[in-house]
N, C-alpha and C. Protein backbone atom coordinates (compact mmCIF):
# COMPACT_ATOMS: atom_id res chain seq x y z
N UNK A 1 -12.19 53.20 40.25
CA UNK A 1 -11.11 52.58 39.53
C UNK A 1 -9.86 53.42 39.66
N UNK A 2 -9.07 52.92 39.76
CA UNK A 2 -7.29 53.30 40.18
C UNK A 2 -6.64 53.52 38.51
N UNK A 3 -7.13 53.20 37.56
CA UNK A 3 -6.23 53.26 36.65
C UNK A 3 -6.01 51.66 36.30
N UNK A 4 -5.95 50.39 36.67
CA UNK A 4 -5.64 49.64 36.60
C UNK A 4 -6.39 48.52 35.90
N UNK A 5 -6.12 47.54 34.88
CA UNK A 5 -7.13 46.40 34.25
C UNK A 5 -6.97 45.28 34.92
N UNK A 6 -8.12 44.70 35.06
CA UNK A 6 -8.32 43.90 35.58
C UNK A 6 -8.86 42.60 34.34
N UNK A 7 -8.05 41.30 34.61
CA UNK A 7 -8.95 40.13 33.29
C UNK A 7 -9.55 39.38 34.53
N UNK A 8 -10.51 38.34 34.04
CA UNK A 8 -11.52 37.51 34.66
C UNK A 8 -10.54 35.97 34.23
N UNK A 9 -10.21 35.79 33.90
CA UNK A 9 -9.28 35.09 33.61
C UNK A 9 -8.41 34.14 33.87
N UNK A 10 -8.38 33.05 33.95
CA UNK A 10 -7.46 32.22 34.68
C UNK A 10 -6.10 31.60 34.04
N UNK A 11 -5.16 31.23 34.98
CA UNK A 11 -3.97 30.78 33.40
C UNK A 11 -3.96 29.31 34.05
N UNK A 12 -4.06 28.87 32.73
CA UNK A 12 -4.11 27.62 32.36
C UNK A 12 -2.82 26.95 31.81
N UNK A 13 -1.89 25.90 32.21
CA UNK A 13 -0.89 25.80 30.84
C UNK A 13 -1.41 24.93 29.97
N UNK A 14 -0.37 25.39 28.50
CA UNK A 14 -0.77 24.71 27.50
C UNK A 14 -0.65 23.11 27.57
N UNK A 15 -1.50 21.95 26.87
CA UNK A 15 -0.66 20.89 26.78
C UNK A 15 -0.41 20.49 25.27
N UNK A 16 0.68 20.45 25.44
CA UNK A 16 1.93 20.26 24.47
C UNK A 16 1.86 18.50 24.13
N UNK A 17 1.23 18.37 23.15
CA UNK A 17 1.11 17.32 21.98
C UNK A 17 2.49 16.60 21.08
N UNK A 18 3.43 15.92 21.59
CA UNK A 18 4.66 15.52 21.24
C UNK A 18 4.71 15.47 19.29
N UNK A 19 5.16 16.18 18.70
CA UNK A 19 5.39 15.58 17.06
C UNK A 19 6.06 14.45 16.92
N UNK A 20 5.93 13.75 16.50
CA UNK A 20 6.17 11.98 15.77
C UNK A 20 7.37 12.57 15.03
N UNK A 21 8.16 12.03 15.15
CA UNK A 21 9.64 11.62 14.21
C UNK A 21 9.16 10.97 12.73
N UNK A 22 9.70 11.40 11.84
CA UNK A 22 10.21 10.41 10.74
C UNK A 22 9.33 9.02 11.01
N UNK A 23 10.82 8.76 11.64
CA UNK A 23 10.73 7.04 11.74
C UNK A 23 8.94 6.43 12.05
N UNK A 24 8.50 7.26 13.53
CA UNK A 24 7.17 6.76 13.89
C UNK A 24 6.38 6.90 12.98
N UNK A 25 6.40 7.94 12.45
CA UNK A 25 5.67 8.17 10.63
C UNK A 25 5.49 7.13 9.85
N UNK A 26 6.99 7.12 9.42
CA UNK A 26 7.12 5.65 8.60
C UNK A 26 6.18 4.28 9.17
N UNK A 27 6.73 4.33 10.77
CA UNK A 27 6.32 3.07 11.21
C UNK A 27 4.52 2.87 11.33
N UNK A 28 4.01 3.90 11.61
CA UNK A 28 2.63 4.32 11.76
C UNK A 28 2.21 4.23 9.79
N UNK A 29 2.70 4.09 9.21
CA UNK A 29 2.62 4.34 7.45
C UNK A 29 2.30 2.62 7.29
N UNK A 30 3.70 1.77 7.69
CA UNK A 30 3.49 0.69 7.17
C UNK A 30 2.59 -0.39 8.10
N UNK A 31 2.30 -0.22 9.54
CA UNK A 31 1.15 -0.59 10.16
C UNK A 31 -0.17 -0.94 9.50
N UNK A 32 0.01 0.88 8.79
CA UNK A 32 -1.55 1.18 8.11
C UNK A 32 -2.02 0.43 6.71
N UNK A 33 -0.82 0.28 6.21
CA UNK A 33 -0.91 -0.16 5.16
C UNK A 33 -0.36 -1.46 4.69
N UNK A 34 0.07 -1.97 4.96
CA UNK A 34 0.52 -3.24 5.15
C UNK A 34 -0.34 -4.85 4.99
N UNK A 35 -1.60 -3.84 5.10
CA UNK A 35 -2.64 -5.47 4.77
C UNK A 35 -2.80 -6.11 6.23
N UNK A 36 -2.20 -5.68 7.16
CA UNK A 36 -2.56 -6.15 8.28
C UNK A 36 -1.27 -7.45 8.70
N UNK A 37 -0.52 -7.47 7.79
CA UNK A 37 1.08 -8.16 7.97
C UNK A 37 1.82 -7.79 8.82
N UNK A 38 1.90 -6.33 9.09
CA UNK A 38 2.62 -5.70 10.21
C UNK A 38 1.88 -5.00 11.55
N UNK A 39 1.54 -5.45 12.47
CA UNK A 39 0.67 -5.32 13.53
C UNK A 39 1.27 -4.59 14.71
N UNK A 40 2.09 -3.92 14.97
CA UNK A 40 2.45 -2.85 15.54
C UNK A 40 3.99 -2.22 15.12
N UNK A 41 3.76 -1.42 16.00
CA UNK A 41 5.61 -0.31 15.58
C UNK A 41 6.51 -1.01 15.49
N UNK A 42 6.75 -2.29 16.65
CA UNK A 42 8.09 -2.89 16.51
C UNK A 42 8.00 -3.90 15.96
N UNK A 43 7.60 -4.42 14.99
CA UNK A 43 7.08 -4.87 13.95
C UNK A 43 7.74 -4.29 12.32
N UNK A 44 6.80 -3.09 12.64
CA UNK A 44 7.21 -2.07 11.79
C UNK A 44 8.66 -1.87 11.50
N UNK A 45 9.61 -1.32 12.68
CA UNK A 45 10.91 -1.15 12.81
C UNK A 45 11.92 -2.22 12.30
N UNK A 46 11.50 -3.44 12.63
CA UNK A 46 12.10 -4.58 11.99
C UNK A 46 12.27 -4.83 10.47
N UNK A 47 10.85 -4.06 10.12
CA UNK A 47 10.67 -4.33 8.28
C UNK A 47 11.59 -3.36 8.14
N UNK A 48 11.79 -1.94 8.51
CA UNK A 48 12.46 -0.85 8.09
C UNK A 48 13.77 -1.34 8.22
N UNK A 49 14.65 -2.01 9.45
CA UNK A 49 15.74 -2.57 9.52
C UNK A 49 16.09 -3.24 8.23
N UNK A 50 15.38 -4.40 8.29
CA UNK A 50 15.58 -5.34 7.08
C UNK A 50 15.77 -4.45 6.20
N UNK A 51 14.80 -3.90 5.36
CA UNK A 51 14.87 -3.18 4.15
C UNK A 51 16.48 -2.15 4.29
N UNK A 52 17.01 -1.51 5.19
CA UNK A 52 17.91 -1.15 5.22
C UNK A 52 19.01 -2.24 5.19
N UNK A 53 19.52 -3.39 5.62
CA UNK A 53 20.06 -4.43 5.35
C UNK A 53 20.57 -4.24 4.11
N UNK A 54 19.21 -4.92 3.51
CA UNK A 54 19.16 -5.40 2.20
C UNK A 54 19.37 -4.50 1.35
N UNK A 55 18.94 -2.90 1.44
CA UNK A 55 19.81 -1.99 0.50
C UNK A 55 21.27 -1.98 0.57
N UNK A 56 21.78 -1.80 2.04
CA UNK A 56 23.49 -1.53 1.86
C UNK A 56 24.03 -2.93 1.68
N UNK A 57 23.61 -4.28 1.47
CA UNK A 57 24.21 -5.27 0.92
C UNK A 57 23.94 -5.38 -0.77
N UNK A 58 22.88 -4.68 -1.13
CA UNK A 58 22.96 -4.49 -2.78
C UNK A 58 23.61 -3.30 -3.26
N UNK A 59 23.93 -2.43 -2.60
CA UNK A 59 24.89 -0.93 -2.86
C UNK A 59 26.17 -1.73 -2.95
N UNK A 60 26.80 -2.51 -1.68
CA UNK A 60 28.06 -2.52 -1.51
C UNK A 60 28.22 -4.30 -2.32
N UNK A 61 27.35 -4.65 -2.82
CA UNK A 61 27.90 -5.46 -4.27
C UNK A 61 27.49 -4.86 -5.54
N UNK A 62 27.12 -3.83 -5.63
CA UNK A 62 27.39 -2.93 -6.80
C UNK A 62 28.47 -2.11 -6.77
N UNK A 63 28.56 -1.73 -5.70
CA UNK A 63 30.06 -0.83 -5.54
C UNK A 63 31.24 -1.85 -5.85
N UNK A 64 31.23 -3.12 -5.26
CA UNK A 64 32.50 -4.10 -5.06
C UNK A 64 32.81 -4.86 -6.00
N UNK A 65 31.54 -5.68 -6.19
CA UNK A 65 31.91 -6.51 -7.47
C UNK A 65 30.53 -6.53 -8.76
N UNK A 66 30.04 -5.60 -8.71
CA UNK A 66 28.43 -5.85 -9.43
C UNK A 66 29.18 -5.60 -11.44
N UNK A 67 30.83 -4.97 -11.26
CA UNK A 67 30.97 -4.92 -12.92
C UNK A 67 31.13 -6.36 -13.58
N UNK A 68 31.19 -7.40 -13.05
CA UNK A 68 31.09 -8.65 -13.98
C UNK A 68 32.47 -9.13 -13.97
N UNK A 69 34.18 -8.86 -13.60
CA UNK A 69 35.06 -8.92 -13.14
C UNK A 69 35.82 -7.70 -14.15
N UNK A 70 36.82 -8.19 -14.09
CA UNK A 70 38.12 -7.13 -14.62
C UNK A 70 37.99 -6.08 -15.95
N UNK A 71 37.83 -7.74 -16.70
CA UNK A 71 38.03 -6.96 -17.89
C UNK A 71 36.84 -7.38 -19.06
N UNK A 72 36.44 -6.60 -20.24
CA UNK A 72 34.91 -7.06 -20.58
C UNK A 72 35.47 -8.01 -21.44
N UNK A 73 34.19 -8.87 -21.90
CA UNK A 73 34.33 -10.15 -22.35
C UNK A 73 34.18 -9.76 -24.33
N UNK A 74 35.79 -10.29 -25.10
CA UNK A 74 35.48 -9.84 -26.36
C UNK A 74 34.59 -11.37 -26.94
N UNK A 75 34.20 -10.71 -28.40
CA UNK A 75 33.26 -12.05 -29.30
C UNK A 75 34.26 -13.02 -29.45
N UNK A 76 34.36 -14.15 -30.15
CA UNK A 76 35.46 -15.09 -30.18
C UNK A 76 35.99 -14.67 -31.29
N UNK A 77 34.95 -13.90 -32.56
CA UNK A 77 36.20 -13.43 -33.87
C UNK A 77 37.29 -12.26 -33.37
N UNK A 78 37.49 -11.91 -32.08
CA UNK A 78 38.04 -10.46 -32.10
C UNK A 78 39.01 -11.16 -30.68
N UNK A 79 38.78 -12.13 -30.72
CA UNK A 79 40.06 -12.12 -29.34
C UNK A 79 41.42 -12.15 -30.04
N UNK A 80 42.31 -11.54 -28.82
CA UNK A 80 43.78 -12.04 -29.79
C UNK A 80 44.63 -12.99 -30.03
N UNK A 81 45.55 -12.76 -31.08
CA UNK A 81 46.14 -14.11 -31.51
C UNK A 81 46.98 -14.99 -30.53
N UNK A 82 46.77 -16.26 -30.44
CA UNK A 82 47.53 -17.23 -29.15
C UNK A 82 48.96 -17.09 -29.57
N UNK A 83 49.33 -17.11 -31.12
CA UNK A 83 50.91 -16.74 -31.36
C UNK A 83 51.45 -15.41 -31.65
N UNK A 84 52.88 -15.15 -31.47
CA UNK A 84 53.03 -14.01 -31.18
C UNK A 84 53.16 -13.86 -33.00
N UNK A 85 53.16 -12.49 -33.30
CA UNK A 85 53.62 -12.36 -34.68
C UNK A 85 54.45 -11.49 -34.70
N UNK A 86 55.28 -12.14 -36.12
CA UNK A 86 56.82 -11.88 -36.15
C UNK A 86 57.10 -11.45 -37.34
């Protein structure tokens, strides 16, 4: 021996297993659970669309007009007088 190590050893590369996003998560979530209503990913993606839809059209009529209009509505004993007083 020279001083030197020797391994038996061969190199192999690793294989590298991609991580799932979010979204495929989600979409792989409601597949599973779904009752069998949603039958693959793009499927899936569509429900997630929708549901996004339908939140920013109920945000942006709460933001716009969801207070009931201007001004709040008084009882009829408390509105004010139709003549002016003098």
């Amino acid at each position: 021996m020279n001083g030197e190590v020797q391994f038996q050893e061969q190199w192999q590369p690793q294989q590298r297993i991609p991580k799932k996003t979010w979204g495929e998560r989600l979409a792989d979530f409601l597949v599973k659970y779904s009752g069998g209503l949603i039958k693959d990913e793009n499927q899936a993606a569509y429900v997630i669309l929708g549901f996004v839809a339908v939140a920013i059209i109920i945000s942006l009529f709460l933001f716009f007009g969801g207070s009931g209009g201007g001004r709040p509505k008084l009882p009829p004993d408390l509105t004010p007088p139709t003549t002016p007083i003098q």
